[in-house]
Protein backbone atom coordinates (compact mmCIF):
# COMPACT_ATOMS: atom_id res chain seq x y z
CA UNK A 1 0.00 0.00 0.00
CA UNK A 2 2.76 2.58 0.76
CA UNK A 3 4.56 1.68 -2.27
CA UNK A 4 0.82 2.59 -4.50
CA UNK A 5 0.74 5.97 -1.87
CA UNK A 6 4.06 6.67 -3.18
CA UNK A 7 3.33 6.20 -7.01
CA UNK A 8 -0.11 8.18 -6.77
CA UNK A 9 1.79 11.46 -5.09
CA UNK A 10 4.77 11.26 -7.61
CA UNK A 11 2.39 10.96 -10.49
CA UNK A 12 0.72 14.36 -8.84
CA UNK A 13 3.47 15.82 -8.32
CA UNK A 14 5.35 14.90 -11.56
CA UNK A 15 1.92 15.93 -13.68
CA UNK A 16 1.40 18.88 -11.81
CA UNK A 17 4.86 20.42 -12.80
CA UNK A 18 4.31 18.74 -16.47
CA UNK A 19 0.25 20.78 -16.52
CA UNK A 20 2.65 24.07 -15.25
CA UNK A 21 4.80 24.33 -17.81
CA UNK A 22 2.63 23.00 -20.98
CA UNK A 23 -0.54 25.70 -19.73
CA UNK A 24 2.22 28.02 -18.58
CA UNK A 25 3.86 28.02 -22.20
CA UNK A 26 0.15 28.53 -23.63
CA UNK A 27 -0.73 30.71 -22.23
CA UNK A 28 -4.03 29.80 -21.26
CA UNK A 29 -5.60 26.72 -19.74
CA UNK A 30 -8.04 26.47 -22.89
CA UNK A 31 -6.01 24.39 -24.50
CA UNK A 32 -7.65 21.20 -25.55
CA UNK A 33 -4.38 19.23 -26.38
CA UNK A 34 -2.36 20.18 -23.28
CA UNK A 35 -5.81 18.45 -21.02
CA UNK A 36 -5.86 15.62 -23.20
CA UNK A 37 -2.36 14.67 -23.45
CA UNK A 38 -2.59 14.82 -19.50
CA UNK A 39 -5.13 13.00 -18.69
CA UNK A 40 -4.03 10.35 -21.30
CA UNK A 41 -0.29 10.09 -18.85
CA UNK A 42 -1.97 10.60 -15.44
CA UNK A 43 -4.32 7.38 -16.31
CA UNK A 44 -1.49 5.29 -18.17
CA UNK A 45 0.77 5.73 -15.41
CA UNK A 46 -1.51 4.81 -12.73
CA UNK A 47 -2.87 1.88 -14.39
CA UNK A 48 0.57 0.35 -15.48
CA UNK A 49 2.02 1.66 -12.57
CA UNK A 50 -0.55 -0.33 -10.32
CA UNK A 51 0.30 -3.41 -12.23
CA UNK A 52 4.06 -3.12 -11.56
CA UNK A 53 3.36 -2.61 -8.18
CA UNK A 54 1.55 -6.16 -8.11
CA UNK A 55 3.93 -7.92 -10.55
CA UNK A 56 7.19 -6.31 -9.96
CA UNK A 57 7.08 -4.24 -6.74
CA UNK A 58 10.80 -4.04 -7.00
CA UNK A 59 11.17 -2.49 -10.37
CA UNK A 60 8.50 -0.19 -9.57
CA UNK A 61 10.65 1.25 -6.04
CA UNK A 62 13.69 1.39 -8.24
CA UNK A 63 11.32 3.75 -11.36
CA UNK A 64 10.61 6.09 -8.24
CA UNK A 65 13.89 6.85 -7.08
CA UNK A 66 15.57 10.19 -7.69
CA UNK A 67 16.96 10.18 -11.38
CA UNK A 68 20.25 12.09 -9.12
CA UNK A 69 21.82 8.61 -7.21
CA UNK A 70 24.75 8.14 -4.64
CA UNK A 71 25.97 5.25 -7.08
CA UNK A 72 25.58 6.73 -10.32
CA UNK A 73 28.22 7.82 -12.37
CA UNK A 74 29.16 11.49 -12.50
CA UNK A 75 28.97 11.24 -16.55
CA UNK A 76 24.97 10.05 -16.05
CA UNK A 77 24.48 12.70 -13.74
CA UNK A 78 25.55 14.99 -15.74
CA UNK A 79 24.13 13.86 -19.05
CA UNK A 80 21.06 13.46 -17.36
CA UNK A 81 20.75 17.30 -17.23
CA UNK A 82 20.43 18.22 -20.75
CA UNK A 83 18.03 15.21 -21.17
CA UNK A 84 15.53 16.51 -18.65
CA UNK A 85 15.95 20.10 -20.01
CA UNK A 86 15.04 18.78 -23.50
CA UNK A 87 11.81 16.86 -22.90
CA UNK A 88 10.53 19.27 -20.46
CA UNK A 89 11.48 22.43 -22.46
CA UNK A 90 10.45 20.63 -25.61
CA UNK A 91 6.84 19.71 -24.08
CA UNK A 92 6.46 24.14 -23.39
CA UNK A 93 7.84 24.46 -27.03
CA UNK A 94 5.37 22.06 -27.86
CA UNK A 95 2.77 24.13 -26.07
CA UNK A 96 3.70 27.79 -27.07
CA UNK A 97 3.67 26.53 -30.80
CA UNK A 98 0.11 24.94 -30.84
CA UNK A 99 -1.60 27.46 -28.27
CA UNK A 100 0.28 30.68 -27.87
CA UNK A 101 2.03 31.03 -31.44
CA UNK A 102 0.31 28.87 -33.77
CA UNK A 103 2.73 28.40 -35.69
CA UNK A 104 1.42 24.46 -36.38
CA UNK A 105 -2.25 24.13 -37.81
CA UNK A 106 -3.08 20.63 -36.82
CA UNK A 107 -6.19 18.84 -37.70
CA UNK A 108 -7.99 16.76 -34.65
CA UNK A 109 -7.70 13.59 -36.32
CA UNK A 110 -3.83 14.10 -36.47
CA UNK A 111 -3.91 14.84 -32.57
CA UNK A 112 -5.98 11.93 -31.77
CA UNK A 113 -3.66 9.17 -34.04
CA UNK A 114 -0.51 10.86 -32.26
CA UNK A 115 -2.40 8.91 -28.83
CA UNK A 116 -2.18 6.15 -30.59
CA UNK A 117 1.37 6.77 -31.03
CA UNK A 118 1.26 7.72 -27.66
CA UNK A 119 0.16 4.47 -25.77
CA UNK A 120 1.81 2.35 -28.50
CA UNK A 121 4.92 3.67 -26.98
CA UNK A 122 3.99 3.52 -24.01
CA UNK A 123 3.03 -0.41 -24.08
CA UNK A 124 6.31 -0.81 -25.28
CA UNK A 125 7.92 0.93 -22.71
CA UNK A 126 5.78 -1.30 -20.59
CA UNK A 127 6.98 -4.39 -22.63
CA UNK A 128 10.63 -3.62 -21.77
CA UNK A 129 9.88 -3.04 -18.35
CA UNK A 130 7.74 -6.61 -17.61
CA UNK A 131 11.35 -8.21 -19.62
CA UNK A 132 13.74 -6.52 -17.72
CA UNK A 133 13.15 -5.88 -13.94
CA UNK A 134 16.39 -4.02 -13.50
CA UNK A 135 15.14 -1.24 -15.96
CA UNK A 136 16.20 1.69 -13.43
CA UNK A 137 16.50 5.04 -14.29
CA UNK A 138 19.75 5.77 -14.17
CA UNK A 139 23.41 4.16 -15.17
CA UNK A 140 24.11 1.54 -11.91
CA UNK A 141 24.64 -2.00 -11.68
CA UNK A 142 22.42 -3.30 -9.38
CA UNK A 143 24.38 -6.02 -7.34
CA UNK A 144 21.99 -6.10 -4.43
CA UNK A 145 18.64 -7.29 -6.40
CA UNK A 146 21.42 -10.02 -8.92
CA UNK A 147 20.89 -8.19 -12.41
CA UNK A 148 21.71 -10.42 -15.52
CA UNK A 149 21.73 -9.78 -18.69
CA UNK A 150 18.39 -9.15 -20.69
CA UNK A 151 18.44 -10.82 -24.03
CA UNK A 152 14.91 -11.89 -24.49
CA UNK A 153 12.25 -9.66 -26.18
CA UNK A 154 12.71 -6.33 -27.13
CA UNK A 155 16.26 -7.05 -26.16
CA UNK A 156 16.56 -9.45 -28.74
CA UNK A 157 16.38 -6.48 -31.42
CA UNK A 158 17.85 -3.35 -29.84
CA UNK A 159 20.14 -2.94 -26.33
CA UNK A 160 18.54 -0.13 -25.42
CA UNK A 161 14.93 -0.54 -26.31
CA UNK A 162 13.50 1.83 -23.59
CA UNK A 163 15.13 4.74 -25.34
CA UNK A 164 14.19 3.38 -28.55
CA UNK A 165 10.26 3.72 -27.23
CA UNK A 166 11.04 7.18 -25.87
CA UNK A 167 11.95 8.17 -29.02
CA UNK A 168 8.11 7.32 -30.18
CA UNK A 169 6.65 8.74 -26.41
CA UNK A 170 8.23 12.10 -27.75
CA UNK A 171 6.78 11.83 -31.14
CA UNK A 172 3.45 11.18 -30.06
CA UNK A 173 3.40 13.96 -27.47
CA UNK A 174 4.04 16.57 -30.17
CA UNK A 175 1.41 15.13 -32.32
CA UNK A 176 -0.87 15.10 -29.13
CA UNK A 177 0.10 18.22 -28.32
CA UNK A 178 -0.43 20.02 -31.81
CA UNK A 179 2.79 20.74 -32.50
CA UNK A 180 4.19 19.72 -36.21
CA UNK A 181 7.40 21.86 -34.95
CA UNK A 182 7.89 19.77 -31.76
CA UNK A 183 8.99 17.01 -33.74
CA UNK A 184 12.55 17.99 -34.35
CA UNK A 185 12.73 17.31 -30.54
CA UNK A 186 13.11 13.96 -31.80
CA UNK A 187 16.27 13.79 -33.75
CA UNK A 188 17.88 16.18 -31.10
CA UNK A 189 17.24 13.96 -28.17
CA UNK A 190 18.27 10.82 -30.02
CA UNK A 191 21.96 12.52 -30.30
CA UNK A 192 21.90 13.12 -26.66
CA UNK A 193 20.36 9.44 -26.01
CA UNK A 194 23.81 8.18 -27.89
CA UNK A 195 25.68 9.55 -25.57
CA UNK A 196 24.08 8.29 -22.61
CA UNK A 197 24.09 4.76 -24.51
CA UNK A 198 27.47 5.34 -24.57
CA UNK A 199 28.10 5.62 -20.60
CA UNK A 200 25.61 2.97 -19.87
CA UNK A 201 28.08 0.54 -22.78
CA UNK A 202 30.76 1.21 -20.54
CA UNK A 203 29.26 0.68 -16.98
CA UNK A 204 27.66 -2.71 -18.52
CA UNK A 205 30.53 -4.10 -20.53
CA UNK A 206 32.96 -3.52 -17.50
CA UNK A 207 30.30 -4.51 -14.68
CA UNK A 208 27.76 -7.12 -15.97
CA UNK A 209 28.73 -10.14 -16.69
CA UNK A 210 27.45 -12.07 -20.26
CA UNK A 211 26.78 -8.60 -21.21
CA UNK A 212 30.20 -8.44 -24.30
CA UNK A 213 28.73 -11.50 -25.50
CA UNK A 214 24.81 -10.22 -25.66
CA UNK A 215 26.33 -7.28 -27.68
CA UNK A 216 28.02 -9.29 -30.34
CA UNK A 217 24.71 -10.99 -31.22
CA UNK A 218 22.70 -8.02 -31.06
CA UNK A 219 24.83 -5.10 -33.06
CA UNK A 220 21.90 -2.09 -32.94
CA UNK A 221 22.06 -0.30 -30.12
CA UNK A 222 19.20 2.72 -30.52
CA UNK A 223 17.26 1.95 -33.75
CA UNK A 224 17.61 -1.45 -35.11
CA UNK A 225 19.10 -1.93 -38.39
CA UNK A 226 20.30 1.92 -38.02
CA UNK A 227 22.87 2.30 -34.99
C-alpha cells in the first residue's frame, strides 16, 4: 500500500509540474491538447504503474527513485541534465507553438492518431519493463537485487529498447500536443540518447557479466538496423 501511496503522489506531483509548464507556455488553460495529453499520462501511469506494483514491486521502487543517485556515475548525472531540459522544455515548445504562437495548424484527427502513437509507446515501454526488472532510471549496476543480462524480447532487437520507445513517447506527445514543430525534438534527443548509450556501454561491458557477449549478437544499439 505505501509503495501505491508513493506512485499516486509522484504521479501528482510529476503531472502537476508537467500541466505548469505546458498551460504556462500557452498561455491559457483552454487548450484542448495540453488536457488531453494529460489525462491520457496521469491514467497510463496509474494503471501500469498499479500493475508493476503487483507484478514487480521491486522495479517499480527502483522507477521512483531520484533520477540524481549516490551510485551513479558522475557522466549520467551529468548527461542526465540536458536530457531533462530537452523533454521538459520541448513539451512548453510544444505548447507555445500549438496554443500561444500557432505556428502548427493541426487537424484533430492528427492529434488523436498521435495517442495512438502515444500508448503504442507507451506499451512498449511497458513491454521492456515486464522483460527486464532491472530497468532503473539511471546508469548503476544493481548487485543487491542479482541483475543479468536481458536478451529476451525487445532485447533481442535493440540494447537499449526503452530509449528506442522514448523516441516514439516524444513523437506522439508533439502530435498530441499540436505541435508539427515539436517534432525535431526527436532527432535532437536521439543525439543526446547516444551519448548516454554510450556511458551505460561502458558501466555494462565492465560490470555485468554475459553482457560483451549479448552485444556481439545483437549489433543495434538505438534503432535497429540503423545504430
Amino acid at each position: 500500500m505505501g509503495l501505491v501511496l508513493n506512485l499516486i503522489l509522484q504521479t501528482i506531483v510529476w503531472f502537476g509540474f508537467m500541466g505548469a509548464i505546458i498551460f504556462g507556455a500557452a498561455g491559457t488553460t483552454d487548450y484542448a491538447g495540453g488536457w488531453l495529453y494529460l489525462g491520457l499520462m496521469v491514467a497510463l501511469s496509474i494503471l501500469f504503474g498499479a500493475i508493476m506494483a503487483r507484478i514487480d514491486p521491486g522495479l517499480l521502487r527502483e522507477r521512483l527513485k531520484s533520477p540524481m543517485q549516490k551510485d551513479q556515475p558522475l557522466a549520467d548525472k551529468l548527461v542526465l541534465v540536458p536530457i531533462l531540459l530537452l523533454i521538459f522544455g520541448g513539451m512548453g515548445f510544444m505548447a507555445a507553438d500549438a496554443a500561444r504562437w500557432r505556428w502548427s495548424m493541426m487537424p484533430p484527427s492528427v492529434q488523436w492518431a498521435g495517442c495512438g502513437l502515444l500508448l503504442a509507446a507507451l506499451v512498449f515501454v511497458y513491454w521492456v519493463m515486464r522483460t527486464n526488472s532491472f530497468a532503473a532510471p539511471v546508469v548503476k549496476i544493481q548487485k543487491d537485487r542479482g541483475q543479468a543480462v536481458i536478451s529476451t524480447g525487445p532485447y533481442a532487437l535493440v540494447r537499449h529498447p526503452m530509449y528506442f520507445g522514448s523516441l516514439f513517447y516524444i513523437a506522439g506527445t508533439s502530435l498530441v500536443l499540436g505541435s508539427w514543430w515539436g517534432l525535431a525534438t526527436v532527432p535532437i534527443l536521439a543525439l543526446v540518447f547516444s551519448i548516454r548509450i554510450g556511458i551505460e556501454e561502458q558501466a555494462l561491458r565492465t560490470g555485468l557479466e554475459g553482457y560483451e557477449d549479448y552485444a556481439r549478437r545483437v549489433r543495434w544499439r538505438l534503432i535497429p538496423l540503423i545504430w
